[in-house]
PDB file of N, CA and C in Angstrom:
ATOM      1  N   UNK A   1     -97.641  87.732  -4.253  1.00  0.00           N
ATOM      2  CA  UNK A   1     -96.967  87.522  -2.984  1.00  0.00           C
ATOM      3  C   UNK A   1     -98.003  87.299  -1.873  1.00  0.00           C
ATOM      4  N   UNK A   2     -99.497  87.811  -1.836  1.00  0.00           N
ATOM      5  CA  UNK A   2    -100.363  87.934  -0.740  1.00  0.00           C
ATOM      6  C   UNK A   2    -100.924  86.374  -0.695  1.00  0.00           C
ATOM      7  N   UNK A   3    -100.961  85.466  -2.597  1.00  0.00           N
ATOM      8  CA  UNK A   3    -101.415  84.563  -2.540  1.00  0.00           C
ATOM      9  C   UNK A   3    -100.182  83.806  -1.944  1.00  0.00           C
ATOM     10  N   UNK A   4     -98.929  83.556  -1.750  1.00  0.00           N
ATOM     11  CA  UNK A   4     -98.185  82.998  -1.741  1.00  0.00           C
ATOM     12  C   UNK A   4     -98.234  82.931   0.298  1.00  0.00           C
ATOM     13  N   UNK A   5     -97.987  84.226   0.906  1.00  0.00           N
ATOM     14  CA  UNK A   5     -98.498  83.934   1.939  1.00  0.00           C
ATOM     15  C   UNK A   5     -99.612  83.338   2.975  1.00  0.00           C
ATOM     16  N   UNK A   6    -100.529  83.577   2.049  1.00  0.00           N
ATOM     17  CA  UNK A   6    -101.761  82.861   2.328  1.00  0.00           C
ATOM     18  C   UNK A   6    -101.681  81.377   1.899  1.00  0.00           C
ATOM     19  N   UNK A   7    -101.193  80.642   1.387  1.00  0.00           N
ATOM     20  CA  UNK A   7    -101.334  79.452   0.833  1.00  0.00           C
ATOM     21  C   UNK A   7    -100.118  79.107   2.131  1.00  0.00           C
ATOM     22  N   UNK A   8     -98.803  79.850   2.561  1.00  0.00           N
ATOM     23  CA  UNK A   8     -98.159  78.907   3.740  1.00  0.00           C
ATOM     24  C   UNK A   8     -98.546  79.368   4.682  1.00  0.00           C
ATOM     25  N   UNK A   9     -99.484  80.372   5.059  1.00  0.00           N
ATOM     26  CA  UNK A   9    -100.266  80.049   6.629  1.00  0.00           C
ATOM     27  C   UNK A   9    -100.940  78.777   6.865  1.00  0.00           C
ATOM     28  N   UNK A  10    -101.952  78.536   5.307  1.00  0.00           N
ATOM     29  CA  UNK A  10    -102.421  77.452   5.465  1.00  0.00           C
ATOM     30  C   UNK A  10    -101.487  76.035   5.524  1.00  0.00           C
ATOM     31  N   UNK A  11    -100.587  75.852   4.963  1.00  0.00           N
ATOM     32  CA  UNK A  11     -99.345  74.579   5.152  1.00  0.00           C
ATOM     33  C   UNK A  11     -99.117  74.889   6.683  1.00  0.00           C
ATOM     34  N   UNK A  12     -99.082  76.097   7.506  1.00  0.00           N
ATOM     35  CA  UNK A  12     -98.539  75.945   8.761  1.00  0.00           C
ATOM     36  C   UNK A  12     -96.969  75.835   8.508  1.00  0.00           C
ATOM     37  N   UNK A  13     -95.482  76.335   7.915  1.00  0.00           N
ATOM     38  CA  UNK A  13     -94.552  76.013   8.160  1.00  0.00           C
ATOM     39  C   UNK A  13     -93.769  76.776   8.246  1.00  0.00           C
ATOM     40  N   UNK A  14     -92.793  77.266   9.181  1.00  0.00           N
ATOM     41  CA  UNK A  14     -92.247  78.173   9.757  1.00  0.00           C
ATOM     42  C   UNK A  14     -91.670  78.835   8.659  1.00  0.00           C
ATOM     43  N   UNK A  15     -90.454  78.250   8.079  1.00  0.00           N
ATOM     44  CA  UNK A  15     -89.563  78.798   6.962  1.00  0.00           C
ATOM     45  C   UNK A  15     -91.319  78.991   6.006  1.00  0.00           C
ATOM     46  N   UNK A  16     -91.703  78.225   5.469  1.00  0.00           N
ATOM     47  CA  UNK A  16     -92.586  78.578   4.339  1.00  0.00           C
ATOM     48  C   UNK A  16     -93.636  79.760   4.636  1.00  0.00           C
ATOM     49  N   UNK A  17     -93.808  79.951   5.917  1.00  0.00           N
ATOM     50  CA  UNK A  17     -94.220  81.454   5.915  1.00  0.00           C
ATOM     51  C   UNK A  17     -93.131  81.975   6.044  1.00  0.00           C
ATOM     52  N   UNK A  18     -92.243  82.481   6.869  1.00  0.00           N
ATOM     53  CA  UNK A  18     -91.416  83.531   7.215  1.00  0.00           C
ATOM     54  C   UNK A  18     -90.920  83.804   5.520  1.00  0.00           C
ATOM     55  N   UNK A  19     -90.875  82.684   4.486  1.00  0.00           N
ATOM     56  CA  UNK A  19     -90.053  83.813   3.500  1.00  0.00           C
ATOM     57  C   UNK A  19     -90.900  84.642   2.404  1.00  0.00           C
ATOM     58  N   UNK A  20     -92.208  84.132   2.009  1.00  0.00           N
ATOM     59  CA  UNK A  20     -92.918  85.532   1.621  1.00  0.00           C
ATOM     60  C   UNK A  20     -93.738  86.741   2.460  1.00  0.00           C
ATOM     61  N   UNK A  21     -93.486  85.876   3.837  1.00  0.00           N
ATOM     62  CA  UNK A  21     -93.863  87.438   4.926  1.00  0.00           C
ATOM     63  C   UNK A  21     -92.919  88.138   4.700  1.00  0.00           C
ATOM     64  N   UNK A  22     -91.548  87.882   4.891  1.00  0.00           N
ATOM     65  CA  UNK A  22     -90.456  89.194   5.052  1.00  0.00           C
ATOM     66  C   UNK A  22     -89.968  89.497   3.806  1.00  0.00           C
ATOM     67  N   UNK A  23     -90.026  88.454   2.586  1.00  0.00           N
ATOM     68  CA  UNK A  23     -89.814  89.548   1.196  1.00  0.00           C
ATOM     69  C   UNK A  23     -90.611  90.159   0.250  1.00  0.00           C
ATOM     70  N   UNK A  24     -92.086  90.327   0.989  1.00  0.00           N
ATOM     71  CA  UNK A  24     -93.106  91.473   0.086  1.00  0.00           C
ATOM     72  C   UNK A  24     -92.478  92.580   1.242  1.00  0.00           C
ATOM     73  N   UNK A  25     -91.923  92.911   2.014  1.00  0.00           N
ATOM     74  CA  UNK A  25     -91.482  94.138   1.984  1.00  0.00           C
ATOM     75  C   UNK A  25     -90.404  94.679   1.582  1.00  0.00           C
ATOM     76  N   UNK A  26     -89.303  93.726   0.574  1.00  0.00           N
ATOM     77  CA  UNK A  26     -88.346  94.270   0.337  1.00  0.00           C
ATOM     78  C   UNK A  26     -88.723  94.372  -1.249  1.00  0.00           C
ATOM     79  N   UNK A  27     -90.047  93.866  -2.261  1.00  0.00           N
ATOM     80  CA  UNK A  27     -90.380  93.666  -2.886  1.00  0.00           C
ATOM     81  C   UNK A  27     -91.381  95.052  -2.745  1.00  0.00           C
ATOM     82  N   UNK A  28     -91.795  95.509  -2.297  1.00  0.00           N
ATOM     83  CA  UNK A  28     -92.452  96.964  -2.076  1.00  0.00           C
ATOM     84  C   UNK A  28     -91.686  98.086  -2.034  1.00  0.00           C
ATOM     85  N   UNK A  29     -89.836  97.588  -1.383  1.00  0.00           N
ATOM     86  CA  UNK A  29     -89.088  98.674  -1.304  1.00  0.00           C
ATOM     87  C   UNK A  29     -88.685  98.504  -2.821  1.00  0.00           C
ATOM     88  N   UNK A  30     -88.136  97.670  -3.516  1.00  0.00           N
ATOM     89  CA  UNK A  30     -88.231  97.730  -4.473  1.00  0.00           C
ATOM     90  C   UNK A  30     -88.823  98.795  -5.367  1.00  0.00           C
ATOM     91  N   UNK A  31     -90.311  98.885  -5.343  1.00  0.00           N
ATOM     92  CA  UNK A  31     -91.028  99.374  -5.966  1.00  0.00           C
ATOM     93  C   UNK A  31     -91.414 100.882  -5.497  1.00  0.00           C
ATOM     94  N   UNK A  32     -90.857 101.395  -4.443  1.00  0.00           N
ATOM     95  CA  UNK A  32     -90.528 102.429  -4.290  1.00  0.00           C
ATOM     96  C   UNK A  32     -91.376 102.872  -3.540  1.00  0.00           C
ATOM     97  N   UNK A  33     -92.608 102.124  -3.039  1.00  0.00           N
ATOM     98  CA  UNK A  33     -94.118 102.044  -1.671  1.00  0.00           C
ATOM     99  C   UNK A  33     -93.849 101.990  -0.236  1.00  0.00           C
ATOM    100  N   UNK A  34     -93.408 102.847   0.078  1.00  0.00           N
ATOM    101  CA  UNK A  34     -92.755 103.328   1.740  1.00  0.00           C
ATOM    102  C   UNK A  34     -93.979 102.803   2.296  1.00  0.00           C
ATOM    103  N   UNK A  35     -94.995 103.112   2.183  1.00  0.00           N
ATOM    104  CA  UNK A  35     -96.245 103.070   2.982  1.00  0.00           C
ATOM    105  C   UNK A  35     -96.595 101.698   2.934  1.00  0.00           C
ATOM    106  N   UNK A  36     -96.549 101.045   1.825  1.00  0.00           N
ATOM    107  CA  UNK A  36     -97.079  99.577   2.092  1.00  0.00           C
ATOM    108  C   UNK A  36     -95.813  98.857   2.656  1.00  0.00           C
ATOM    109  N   UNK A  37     -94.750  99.231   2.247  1.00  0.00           N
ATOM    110  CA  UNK A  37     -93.444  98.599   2.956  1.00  0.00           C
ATOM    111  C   UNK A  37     -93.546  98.544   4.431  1.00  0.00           C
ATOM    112  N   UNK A  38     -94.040  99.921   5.076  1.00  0.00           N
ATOM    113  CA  UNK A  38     -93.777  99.847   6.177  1.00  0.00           C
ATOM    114  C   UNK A  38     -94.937  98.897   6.692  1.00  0.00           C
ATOM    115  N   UNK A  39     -96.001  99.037   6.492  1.00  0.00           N
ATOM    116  CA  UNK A  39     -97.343  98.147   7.018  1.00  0.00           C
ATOM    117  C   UNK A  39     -96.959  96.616   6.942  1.00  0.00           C
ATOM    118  N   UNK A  40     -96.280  96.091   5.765  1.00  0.00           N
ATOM    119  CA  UNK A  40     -95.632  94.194   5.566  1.00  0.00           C
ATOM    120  C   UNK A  40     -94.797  94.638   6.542  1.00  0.00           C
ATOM    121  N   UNK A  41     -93.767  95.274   6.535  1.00  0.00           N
ATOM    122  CA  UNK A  41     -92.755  95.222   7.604  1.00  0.00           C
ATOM    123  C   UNK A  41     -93.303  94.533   8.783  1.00  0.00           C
ATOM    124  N   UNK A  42     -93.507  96.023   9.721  1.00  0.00           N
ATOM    125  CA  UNK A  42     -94.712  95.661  10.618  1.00  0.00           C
ATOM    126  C   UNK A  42     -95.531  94.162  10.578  1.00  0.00           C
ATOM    127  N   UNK A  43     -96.153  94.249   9.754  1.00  0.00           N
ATOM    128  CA  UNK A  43     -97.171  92.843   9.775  1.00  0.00           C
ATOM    129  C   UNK A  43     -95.698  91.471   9.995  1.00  0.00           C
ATOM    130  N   UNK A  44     -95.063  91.585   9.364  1.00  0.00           N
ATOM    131  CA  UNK A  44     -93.858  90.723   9.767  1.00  0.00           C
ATOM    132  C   UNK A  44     -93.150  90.540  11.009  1.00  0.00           C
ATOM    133  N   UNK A  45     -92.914  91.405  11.205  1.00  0.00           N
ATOM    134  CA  UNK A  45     -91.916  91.638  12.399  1.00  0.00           C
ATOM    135  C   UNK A  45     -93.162  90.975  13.401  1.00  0.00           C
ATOM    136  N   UNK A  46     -94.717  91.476  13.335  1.00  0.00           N
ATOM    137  CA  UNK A  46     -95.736  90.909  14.669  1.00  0.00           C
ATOM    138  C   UNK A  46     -95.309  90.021  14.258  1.00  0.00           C
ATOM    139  N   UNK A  47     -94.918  88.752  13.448  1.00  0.00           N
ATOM    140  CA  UNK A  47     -94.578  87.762  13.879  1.00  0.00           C
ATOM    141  C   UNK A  47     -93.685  86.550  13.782  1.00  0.00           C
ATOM    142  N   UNK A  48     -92.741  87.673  14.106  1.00  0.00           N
ATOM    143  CA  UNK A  48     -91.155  87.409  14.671  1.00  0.00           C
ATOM    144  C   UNK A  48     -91.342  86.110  16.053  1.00  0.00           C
ATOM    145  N   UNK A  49     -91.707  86.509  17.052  1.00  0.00           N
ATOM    146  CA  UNK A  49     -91.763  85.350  17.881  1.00  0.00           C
ATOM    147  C   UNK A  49     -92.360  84.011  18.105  1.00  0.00           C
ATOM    148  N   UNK A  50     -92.975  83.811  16.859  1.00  0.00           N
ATOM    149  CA  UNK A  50     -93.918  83.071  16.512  1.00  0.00           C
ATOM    150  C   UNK A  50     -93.128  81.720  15.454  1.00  0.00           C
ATOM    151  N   UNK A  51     -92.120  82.786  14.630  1.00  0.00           N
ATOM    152  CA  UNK A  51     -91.353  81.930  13.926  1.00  0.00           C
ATOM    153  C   UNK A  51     -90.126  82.150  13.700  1.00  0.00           C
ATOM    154  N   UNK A  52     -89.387  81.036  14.089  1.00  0.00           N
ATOM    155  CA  UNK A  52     -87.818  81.475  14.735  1.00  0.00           C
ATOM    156  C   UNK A  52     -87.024  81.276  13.496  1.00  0.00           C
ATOM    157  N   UNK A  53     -86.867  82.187  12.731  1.00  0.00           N
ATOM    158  CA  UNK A  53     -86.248  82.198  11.294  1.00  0.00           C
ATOM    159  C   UNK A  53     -85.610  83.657  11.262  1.00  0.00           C
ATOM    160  N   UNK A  54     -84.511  83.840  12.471  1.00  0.00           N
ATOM    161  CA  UNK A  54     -84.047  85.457  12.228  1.00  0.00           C
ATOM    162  C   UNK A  54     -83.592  86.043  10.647  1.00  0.00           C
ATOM    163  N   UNK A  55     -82.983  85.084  10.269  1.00  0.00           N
ATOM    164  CA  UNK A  55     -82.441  85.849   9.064  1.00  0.00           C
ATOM    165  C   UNK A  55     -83.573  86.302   8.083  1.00  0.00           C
ATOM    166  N   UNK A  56     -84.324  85.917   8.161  1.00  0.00           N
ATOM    167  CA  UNK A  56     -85.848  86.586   7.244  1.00  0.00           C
ATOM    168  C   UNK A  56     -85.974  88.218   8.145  1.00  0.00           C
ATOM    169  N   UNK A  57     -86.215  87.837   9.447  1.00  0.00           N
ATOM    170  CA  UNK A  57     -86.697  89.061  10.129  1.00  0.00           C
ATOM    171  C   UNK A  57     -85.899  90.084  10.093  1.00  0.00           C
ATOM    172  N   UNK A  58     -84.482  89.987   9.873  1.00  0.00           N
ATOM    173  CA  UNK A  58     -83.277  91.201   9.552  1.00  0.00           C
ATOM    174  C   UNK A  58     -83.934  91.925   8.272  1.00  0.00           C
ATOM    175  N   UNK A  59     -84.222  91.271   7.307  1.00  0.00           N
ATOM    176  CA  UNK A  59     -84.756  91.707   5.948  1.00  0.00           C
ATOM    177  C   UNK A  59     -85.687  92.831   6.335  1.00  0.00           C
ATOM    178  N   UNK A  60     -87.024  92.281   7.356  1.00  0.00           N
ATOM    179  CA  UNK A  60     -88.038  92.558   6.952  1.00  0.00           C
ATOM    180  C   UNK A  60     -87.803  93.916   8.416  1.00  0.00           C
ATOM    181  N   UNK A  61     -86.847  94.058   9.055  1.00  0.00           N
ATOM    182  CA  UNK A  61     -86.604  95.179   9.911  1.00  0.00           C
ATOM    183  C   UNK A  61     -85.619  96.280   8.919  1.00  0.00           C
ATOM    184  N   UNK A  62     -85.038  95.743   8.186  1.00  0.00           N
ATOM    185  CA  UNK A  62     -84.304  96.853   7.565  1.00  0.00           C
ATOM    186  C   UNK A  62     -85.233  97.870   6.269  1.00  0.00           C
ATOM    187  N   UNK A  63     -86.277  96.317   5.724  1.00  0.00           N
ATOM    188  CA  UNK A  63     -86.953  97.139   5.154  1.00  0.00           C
ATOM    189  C   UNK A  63     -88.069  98.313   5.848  1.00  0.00           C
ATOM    190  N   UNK A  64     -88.052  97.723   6.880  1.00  0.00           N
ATOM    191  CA  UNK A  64     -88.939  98.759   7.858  1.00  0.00           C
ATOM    192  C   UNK A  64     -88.421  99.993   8.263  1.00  0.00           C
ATOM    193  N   UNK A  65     -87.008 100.260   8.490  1.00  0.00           N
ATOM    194  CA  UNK A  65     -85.927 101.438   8.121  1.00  0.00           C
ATOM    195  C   UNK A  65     -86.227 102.123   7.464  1.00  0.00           C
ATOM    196  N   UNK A  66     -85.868 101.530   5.846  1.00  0.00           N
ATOM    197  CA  UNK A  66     -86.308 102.202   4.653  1.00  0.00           C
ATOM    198  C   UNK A  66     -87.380 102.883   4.572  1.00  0.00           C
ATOM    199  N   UNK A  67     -88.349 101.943   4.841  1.00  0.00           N
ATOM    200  CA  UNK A  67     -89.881 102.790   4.775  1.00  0.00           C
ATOM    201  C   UNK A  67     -89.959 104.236   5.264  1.00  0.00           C
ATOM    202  N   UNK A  68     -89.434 104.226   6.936  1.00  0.00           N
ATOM    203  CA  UNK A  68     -89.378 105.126   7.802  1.00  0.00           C
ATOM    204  C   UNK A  68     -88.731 106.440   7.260  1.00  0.00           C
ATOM    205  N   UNK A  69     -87.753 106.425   7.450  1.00  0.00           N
ATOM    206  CA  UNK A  69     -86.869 106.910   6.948  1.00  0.00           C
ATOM    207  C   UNK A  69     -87.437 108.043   5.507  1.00  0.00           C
ATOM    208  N   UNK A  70     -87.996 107.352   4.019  1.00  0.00           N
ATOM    209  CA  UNK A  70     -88.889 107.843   2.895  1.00  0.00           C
ATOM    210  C   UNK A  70     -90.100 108.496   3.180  1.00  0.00           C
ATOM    211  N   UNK A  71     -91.160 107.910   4.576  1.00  0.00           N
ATOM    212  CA  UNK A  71     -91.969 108.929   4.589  1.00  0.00           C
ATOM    213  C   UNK A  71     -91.377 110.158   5.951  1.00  0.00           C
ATOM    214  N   UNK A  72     -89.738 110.382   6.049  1.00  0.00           N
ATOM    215  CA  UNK A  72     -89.926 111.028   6.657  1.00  0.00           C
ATOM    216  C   UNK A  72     -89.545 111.105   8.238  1.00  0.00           C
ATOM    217  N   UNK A  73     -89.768 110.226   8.875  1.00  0.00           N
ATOM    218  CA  UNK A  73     -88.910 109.428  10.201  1.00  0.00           C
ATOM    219  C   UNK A  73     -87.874 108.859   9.816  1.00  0.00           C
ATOM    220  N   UNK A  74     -87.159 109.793   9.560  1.00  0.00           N
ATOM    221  CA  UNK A  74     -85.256 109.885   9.553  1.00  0.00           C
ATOM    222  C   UNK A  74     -85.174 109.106  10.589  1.00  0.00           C
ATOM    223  N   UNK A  75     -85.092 109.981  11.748  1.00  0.00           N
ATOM    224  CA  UNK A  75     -84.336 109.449  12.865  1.00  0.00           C
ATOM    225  C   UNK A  75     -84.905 108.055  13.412  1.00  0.00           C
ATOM    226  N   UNK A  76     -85.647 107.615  13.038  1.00  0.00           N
ATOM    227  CA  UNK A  76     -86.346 106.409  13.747  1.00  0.00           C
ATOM    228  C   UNK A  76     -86.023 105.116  12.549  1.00  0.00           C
ATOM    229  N   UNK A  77     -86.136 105.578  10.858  1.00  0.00           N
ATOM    230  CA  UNK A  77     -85.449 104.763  10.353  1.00  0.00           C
ATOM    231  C   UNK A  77     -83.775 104.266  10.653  1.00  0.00           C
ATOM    232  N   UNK A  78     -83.144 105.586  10.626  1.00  0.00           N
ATOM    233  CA  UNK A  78     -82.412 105.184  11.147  1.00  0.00           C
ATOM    234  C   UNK A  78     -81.545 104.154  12.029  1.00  0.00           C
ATOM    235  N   UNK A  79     -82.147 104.311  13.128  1.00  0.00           N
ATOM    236  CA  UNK A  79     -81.970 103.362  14.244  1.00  0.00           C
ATOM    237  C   UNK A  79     -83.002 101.741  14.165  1.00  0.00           C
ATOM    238  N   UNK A  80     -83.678 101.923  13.301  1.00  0.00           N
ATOM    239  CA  UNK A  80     -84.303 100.863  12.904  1.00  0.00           C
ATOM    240  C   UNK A  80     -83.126  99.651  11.761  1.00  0.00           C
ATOM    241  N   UNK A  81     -82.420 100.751  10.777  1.00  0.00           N
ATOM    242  CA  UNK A  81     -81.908 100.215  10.259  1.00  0.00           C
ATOM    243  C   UNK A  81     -80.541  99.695  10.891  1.00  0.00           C
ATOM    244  N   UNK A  82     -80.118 100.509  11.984  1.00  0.00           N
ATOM    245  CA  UNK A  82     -78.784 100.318  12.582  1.00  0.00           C
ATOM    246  C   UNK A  82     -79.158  98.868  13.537  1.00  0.00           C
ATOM    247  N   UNK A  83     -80.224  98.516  13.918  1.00  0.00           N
ATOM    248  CA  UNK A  83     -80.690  97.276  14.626  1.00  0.00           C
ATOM    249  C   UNK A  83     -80.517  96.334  14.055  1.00  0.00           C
ATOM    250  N   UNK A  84     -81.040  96.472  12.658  1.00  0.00           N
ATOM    251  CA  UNK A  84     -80.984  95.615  11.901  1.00  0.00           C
ATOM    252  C   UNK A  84     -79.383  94.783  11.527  1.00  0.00           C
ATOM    253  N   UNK A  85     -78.750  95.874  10.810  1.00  0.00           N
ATOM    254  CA  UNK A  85     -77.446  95.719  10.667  1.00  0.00           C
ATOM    255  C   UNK A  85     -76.999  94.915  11.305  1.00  0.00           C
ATOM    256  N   UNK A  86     -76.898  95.577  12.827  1.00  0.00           N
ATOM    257  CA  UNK A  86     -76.282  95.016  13.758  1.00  0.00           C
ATOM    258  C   UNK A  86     -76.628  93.565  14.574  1.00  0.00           C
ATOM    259  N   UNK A  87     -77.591  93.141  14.335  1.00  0.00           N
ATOM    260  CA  UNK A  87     -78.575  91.961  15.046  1.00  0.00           C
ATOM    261  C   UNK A  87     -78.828  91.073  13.516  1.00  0.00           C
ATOM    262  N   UNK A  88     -79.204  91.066  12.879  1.00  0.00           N
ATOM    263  CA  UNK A  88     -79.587  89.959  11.915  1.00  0.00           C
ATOM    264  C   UNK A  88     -78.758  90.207  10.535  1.00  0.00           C
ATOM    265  N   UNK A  89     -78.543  91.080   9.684  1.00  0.00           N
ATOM    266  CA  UNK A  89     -77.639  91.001   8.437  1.00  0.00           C
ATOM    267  C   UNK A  89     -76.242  90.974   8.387  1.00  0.00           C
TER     268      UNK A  89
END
């Protein structure tokens, strides 16, 4: 997935980055890695305004929930995930 992102930074194309930026973190939740989930999250979401493809960024905020939430920030996953919900999925 890291080569896959790296190969569409270099193409430059909005959709062709935004969709392996925002699904190595649902591909980490998957795998049950709160900690690296939350860091792709994050690394995703920085760049949300950059590429206007919301429905990727719902993904990659809910997986950022999840993360939260597993190590522990209940309440902040939470409301992370309720954003999500409510704004992009």
């Amino acid at each position: 997935m890291h080569e896959a992102i790296a190969l569409s930074e270099a193409l430059g194309h909005a959709a062709t980055i935004a969709q392996p930026l925002t699904q190595l973190p649902w591909a980490l939740q998957i795998n049950g890695d709160a900690e690296a989930a939350l860091r792709e999250s994050d690394r995703a979401l920085a760049r949300e305004g950059e590429i206007v493809h919301p429905q990727f960024f719902g993904i990659a905020q809910a997986m950022r929930g999840w993360a939260l939430s597993r190590i522990g920030r209940d309440e902040e996953g939470i409301s992370e995930l309720e954003r999500a919900f409510a704004g992009e999925l």
